[in-house]
N, C-alpha and C. Protein backbone atom coordinates (compact mmCIF):
# COMPACT_ATOMS: atom_id res chain seq x y z
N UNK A 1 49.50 37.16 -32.63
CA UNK A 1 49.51 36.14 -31.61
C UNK A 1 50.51 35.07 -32.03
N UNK A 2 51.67 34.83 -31.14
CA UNK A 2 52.41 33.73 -31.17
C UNK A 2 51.52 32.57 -31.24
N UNK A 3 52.30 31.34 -32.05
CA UNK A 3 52.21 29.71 -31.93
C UNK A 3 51.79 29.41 -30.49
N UNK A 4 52.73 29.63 -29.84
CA UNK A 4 52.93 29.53 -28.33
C UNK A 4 51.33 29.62 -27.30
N UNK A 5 51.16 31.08 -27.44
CA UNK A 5 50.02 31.50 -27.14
C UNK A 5 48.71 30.52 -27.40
N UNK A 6 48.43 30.68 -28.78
CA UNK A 6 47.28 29.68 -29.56
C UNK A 6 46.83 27.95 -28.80
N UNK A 7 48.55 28.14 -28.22
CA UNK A 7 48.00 26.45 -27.76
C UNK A 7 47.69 26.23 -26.58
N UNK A 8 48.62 27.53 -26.02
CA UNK A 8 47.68 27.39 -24.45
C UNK A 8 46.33 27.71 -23.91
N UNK A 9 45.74 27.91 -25.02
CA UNK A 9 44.43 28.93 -25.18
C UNK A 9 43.37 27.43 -24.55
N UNK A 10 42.65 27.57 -24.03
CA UNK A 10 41.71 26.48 -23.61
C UNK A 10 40.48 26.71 -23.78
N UNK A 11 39.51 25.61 -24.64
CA UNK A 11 38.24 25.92 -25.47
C UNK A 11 37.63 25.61 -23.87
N UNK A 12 36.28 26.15 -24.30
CA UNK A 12 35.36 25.73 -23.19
C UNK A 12 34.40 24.83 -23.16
N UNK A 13 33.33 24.31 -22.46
CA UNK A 13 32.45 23.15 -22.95
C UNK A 13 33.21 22.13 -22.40
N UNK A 14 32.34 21.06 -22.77
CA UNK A 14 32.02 19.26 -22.70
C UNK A 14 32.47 19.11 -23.60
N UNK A 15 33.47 17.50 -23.44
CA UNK A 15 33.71 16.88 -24.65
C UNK A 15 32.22 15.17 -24.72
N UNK A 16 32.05 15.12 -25.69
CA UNK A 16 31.34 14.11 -25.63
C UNK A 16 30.96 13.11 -24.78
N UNK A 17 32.39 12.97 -24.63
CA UNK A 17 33.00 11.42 -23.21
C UNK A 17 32.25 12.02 -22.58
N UNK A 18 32.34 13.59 -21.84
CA UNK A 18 32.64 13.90 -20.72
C UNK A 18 30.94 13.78 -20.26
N UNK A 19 30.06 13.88 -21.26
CA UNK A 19 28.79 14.08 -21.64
C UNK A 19 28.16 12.74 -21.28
N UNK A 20 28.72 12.08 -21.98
CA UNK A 20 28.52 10.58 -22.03
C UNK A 20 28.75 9.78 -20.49
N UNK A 21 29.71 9.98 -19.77
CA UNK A 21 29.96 9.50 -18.17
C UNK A 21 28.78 9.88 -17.49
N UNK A 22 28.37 11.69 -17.54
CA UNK A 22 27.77 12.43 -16.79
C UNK A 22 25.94 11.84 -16.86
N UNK A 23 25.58 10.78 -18.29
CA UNK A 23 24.58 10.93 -18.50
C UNK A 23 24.31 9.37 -17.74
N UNK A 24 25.58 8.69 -18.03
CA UNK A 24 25.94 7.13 -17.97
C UNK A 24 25.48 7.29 -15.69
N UNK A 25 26.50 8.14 -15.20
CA UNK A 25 26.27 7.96 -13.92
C UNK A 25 24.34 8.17 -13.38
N UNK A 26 24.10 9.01 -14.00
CA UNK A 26 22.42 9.85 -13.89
C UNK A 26 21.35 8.71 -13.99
N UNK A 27 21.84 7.76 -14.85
CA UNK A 27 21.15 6.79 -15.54
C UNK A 27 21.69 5.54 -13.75
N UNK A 28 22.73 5.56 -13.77
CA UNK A 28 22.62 4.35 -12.75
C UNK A 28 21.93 4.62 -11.27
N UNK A 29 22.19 5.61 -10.73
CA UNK A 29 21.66 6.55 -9.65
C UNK A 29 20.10 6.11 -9.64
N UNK A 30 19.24 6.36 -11.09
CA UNK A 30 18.09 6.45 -11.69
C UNK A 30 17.82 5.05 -11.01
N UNK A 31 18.24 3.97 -11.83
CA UNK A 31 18.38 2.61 -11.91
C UNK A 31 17.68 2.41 -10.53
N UNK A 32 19.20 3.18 -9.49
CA UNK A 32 19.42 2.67 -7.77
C UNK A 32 17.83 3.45 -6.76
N UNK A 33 17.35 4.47 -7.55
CA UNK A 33 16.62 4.82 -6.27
C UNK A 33 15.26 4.69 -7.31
N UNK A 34 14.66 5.05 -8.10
CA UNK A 34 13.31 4.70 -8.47
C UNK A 34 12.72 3.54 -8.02
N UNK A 35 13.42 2.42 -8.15
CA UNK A 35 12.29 1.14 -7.41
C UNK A 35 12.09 1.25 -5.33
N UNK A 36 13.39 1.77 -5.07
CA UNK A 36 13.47 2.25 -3.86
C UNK A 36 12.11 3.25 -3.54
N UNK A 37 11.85 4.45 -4.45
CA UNK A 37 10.92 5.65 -3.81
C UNK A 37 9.36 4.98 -4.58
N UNK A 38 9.79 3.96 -5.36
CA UNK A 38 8.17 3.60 -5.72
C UNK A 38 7.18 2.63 -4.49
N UNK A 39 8.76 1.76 -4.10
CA UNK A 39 8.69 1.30 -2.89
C UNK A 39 8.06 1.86 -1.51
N UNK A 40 8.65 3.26 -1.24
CA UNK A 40 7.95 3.69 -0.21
C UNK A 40 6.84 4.29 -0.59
N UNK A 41 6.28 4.81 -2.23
CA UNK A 41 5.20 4.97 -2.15
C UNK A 41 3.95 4.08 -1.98
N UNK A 42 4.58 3.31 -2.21
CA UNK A 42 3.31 1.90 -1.90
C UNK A 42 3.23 1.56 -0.27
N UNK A 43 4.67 1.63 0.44
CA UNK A 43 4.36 1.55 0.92
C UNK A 43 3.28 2.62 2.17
N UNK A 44 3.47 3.97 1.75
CA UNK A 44 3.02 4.80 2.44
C UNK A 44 0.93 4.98 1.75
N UNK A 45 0.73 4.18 0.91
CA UNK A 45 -0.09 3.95 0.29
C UNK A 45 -1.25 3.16 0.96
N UNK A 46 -0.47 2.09 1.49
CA UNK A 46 -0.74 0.92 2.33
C UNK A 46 -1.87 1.82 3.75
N UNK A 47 -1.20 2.57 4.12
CA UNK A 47 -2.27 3.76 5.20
C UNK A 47 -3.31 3.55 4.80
N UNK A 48 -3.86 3.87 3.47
CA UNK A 48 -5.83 4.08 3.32
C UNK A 48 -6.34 2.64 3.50
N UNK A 49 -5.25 1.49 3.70
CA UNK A 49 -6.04 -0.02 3.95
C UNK A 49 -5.83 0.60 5.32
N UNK A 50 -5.13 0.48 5.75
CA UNK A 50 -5.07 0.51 7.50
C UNK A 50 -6.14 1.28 8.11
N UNK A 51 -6.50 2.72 7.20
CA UNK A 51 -7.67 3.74 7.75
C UNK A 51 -8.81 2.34 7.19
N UNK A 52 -9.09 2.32 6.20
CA UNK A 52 -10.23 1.40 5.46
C UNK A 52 -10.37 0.27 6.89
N UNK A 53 -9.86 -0.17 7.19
CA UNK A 53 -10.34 -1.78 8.44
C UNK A 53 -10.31 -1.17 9.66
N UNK A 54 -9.78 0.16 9.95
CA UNK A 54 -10.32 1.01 11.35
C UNK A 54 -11.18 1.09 11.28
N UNK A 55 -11.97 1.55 10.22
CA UNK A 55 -13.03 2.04 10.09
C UNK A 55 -14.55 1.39 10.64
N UNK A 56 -13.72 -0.14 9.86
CA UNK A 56 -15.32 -1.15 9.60
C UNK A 56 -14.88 -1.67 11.46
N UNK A 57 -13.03 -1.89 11.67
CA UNK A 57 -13.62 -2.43 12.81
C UNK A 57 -14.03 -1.42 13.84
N UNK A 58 -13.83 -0.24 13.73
CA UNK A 58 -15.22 0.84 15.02
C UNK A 58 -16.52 0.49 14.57
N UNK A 59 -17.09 0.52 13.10
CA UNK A 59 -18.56 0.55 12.87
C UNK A 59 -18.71 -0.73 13.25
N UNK A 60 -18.15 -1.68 13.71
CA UNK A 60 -18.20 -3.08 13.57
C UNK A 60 -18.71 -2.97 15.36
N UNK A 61 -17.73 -2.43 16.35
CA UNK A 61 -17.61 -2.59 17.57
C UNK A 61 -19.03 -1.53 18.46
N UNK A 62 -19.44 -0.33 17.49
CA UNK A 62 -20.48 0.15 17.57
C UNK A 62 -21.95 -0.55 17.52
N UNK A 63 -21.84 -1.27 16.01
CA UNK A 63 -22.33 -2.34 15.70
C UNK A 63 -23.22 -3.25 17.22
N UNK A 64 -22.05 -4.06 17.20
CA UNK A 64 -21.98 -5.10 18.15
C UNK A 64 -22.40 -4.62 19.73
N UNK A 65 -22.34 -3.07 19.78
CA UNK A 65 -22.78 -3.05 21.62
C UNK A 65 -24.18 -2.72 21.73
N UNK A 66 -25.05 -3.07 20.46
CA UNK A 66 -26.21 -2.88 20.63
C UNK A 66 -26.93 -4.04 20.32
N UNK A 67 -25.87 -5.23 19.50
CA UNK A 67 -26.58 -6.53 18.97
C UNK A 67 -25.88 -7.26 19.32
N UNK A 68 -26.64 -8.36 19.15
CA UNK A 68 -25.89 -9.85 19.81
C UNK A 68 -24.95 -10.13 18.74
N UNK A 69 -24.67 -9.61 17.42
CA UNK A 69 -23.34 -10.02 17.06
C UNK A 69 -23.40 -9.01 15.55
N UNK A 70 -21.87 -9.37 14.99
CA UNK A 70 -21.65 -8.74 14.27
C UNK A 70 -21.99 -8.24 12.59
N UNK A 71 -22.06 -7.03 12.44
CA UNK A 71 -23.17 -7.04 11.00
C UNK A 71 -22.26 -7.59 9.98
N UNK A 72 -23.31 -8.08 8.43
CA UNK A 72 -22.39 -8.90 7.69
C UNK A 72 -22.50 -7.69 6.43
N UNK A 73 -23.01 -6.80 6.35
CA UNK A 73 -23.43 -5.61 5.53
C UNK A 73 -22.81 -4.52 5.70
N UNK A 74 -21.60 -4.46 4.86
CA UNK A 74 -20.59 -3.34 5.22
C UNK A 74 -21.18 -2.21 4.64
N UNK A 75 -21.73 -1.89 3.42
CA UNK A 75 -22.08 -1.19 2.60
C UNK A 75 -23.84 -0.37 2.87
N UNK A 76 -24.62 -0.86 3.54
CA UNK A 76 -25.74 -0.64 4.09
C UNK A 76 -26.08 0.54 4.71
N UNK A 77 -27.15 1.37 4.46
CA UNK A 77 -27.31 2.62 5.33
C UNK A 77 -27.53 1.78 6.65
N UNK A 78 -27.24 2.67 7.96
CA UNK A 78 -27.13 2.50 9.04
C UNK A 78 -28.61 2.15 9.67
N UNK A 79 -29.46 3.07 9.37
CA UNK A 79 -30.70 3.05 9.79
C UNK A 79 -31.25 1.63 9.24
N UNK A 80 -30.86 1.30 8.03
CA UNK A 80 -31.98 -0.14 7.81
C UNK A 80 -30.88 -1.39 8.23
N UNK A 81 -29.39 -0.69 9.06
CA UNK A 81 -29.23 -2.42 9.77
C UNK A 81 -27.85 -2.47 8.84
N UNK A 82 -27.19 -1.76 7.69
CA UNK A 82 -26.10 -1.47 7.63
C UNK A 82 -24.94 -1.03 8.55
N UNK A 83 -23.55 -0.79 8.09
CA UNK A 83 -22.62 -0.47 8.41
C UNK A 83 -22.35 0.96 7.76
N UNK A 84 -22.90 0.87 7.09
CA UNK A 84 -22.58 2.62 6.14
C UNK A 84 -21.44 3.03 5.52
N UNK A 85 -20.45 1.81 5.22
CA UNK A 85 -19.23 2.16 5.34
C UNK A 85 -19.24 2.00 3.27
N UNK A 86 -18.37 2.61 2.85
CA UNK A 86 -17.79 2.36 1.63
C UNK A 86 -17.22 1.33 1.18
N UNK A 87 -17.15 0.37 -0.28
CA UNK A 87 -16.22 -1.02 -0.16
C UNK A 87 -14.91 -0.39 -0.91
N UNK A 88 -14.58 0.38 -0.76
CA UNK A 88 -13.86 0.72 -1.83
C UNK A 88 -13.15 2.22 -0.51
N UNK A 89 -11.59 1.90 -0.39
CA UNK A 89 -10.51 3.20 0.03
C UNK A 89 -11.01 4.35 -0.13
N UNK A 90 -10.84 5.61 0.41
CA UNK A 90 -10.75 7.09 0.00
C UNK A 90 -10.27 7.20 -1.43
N UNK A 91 -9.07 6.79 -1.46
CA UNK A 91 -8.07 7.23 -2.66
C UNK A 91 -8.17 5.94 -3.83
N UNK A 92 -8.95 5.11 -3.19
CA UNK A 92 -9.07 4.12 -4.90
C UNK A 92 -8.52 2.59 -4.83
N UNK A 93 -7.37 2.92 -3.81
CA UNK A 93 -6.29 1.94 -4.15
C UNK A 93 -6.85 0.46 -3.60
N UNK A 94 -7.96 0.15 -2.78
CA UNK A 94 -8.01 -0.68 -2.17
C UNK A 94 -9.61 -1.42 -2.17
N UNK A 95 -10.04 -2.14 -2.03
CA UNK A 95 -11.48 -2.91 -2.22
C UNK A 95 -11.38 -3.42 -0.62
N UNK A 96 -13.12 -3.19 0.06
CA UNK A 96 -12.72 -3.69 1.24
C UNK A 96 -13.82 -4.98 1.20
N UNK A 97 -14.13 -5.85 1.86
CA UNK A 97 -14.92 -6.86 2.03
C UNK A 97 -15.12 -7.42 3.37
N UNK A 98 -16.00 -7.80 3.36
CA UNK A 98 -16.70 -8.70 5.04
C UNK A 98 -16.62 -9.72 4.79
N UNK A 99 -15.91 -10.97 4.94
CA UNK A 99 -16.51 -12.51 5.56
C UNK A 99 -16.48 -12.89 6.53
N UNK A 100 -17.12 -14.04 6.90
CA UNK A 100 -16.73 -14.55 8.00
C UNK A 100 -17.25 -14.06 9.21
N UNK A 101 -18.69 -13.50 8.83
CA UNK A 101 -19.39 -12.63 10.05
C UNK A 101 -20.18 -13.62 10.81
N UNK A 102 -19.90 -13.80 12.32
CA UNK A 102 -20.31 -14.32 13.58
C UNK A 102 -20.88 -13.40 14.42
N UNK A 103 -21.44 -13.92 15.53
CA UNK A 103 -21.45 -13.14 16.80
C UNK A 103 -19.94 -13.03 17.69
N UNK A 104 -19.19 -13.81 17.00
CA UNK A 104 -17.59 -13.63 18.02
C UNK A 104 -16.73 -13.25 17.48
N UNK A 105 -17.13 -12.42 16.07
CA UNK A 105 -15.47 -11.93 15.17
C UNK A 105 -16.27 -12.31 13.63
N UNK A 106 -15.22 -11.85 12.96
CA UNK A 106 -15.34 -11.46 11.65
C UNK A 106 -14.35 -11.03 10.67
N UNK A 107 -13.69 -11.17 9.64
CA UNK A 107 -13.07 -11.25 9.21
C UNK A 107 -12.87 -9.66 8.02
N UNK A 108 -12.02 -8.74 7.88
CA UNK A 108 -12.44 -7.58 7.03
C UNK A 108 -11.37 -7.49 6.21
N UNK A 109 -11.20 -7.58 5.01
CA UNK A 109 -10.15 -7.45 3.88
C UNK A 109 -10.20 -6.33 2.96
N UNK A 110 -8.94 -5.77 2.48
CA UNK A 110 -8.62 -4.53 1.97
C UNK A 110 -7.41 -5.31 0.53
N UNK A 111 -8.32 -5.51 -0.43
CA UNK A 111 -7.30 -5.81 -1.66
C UNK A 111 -7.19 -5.17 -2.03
N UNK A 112 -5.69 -4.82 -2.78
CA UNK A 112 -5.22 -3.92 -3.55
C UNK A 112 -6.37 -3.84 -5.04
N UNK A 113 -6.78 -2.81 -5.40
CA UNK A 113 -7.30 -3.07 -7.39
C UNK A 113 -6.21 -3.02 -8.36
N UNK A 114 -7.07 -3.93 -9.06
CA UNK A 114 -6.45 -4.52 -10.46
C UNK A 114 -6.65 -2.80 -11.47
N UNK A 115 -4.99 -2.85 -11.75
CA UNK A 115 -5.11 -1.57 -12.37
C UNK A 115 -3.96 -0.39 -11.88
N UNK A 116 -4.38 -0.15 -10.59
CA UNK A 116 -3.83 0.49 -9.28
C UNK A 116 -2.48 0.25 -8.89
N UNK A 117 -1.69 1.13 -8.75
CA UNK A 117 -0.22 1.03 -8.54
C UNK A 117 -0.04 -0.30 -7.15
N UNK A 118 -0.90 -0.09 -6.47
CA UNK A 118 -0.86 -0.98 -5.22
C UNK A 118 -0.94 -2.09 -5.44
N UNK A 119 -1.71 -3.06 -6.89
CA UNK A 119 -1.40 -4.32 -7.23
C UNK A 119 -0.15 -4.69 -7.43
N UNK A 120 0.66 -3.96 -7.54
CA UNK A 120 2.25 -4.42 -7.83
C UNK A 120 2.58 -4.41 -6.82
N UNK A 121 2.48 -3.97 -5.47
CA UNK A 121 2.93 -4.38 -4.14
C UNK A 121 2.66 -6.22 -4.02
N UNK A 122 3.64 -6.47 -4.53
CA UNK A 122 3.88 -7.61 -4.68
C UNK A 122 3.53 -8.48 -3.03
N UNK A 123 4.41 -8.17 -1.94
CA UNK A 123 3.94 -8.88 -0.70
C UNK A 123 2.80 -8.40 -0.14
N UNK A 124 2.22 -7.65 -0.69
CA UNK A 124 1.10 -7.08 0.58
C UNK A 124 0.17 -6.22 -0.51
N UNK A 125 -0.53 -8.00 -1.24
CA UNK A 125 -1.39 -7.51 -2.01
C UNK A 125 -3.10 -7.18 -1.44
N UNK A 126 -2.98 -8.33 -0.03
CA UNK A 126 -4.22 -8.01 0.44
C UNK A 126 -4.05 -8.16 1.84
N UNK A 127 -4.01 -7.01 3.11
CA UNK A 127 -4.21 -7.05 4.11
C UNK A 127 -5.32 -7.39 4.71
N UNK A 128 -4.94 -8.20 6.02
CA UNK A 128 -6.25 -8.86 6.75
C UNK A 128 -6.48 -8.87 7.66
N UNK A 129 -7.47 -8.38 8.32
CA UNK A 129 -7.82 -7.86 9.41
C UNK A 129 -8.81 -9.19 10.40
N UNK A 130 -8.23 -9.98 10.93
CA UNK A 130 -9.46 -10.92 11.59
C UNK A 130 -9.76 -11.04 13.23
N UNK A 131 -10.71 -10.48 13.43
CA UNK A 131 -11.24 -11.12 14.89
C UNK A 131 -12.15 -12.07 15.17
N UNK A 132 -11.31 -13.11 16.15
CA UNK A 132 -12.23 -14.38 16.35
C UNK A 132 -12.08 -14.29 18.43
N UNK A 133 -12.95 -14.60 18.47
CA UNK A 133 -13.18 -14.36 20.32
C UNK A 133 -12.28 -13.70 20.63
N UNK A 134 -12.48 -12.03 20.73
CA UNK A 134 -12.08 -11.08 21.34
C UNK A 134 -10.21 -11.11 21.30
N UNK A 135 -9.84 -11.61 20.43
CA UNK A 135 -8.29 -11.38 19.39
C UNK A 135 -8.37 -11.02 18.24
N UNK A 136 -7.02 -10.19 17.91
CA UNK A 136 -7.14 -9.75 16.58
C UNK A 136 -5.78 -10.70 15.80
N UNK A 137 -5.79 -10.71 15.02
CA UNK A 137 -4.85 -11.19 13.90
C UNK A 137 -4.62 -10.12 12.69
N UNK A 138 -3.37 -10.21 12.42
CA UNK A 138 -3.49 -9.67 11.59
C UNK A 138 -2.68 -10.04 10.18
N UNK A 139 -2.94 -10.27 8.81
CA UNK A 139 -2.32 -11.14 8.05
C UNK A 139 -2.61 -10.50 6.94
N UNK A 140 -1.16 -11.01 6.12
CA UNK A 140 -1.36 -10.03 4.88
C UNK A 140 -0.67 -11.52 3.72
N UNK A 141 -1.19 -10.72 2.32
CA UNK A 141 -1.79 -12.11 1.10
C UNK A 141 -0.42 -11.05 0.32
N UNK A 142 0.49 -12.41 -0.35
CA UNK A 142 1.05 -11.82 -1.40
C UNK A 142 0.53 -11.94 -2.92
N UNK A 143 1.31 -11.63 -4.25
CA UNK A 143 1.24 -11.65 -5.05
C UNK A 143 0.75 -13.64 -5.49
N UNK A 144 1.29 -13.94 -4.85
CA UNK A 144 1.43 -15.54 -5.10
C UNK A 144 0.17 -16.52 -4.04
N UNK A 145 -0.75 -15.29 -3.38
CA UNK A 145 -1.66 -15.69 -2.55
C UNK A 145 -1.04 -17.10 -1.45
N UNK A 146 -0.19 -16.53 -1.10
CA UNK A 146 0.43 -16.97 0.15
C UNK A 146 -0.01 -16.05 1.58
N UNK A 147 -0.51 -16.68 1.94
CA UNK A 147 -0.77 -15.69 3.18
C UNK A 147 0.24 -15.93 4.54
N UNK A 148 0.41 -14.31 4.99
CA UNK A 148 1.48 -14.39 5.55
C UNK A 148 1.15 -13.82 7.36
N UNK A 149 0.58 -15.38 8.44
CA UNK A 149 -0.16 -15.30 9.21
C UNK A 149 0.94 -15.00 10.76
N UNK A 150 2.33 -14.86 10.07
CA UNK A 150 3.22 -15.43 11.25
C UNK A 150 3.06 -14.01 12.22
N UNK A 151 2.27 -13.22 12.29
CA UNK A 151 1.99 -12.06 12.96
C UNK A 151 3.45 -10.90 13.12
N UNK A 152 4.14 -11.41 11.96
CA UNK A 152 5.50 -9.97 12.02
C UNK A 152 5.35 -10.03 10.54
N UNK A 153 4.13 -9.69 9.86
CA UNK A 153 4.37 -9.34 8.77
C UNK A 153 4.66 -7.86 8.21
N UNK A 154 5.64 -7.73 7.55
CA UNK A 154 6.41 -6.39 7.08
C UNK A 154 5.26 -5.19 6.37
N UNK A 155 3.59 -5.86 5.85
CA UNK A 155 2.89 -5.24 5.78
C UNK A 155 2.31 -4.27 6.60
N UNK A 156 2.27 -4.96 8.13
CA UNK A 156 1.72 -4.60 8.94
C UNK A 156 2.72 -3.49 10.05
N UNK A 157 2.88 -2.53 9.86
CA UNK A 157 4.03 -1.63 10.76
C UNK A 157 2.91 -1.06 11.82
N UNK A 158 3.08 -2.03 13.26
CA UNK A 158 3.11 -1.90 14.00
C UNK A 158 3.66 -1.35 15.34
């Protein structure tokens, strides 16, 4: 084999650099979409609050067409004057609660738990569900317990 030959010969493989760019770009990409898809998992998360305050407000509206007003006992078997309902999401993520029980509305909240990927949903740590004389509201609590009543809250996809 000629000189000649030998040098035109071309090794195969990665050179380090080339290794190094390929790992460098993977890493920024990483950077750009993980907070993005953790994002929509929370937000697609957010559903078992939305099922969770359907819930109490049907048992709530069931409730109410047989009594002069609304029960304050979310958790209660039905038969002794409960709601029957669970305080606590299907999937974990959420704590539900009653205040604010009247004969004209009532108030039903779905906080994220301490622990639970859904506490880091920083704006829409606790959705709120309120009816006061036959209106609903709907308002959601951030990280900073600011509540956010202006009725286009980004929690609420309506």
């Amino acid at each position: 084999m000629r000189q000649s030959e030998r040098c035109k010969r071309r090794t195969s493989g990665f050179t380090l650099i080339e290794l190094m760019i390929v790992v460098a770009v993977i890493v920024v990409l990483a950077m750009i979409a993980l907070p993005s898809f953790i994002d929509s998992v929370r937000k697609g998360r957010r559903s078992d609050a939305f099922a969770a305050l359907t819930q109490v407000q049907q048992a709530q509206e069931r409730w109410r067409a047989n009594n002069p007003s609304y029960n304050a006992d979310l958790t209660g078997a039905v038969p002794d004057g409960g709601l029957g309902l669970l305080d606590s999401t299907a999937s974990g993520y959420y704590q539900v609660s009653l205040i604010d029980v009247s004969a004209t509305g009532y108030t039903v909240t779905a906080s994220a738990i301490t622990g639970t990927s859904q506490a880091s949903d920083s704006a829409c740590v606790k959705l709120v569900l309120t009816l006061q004389g036959g209106n609903f509201r709907y308002n959601s609590v951030d990280a900073g317990n600011t509540v956010d009543s202006s009725g286009t809250s980004r929690c609420w996809n309506r």
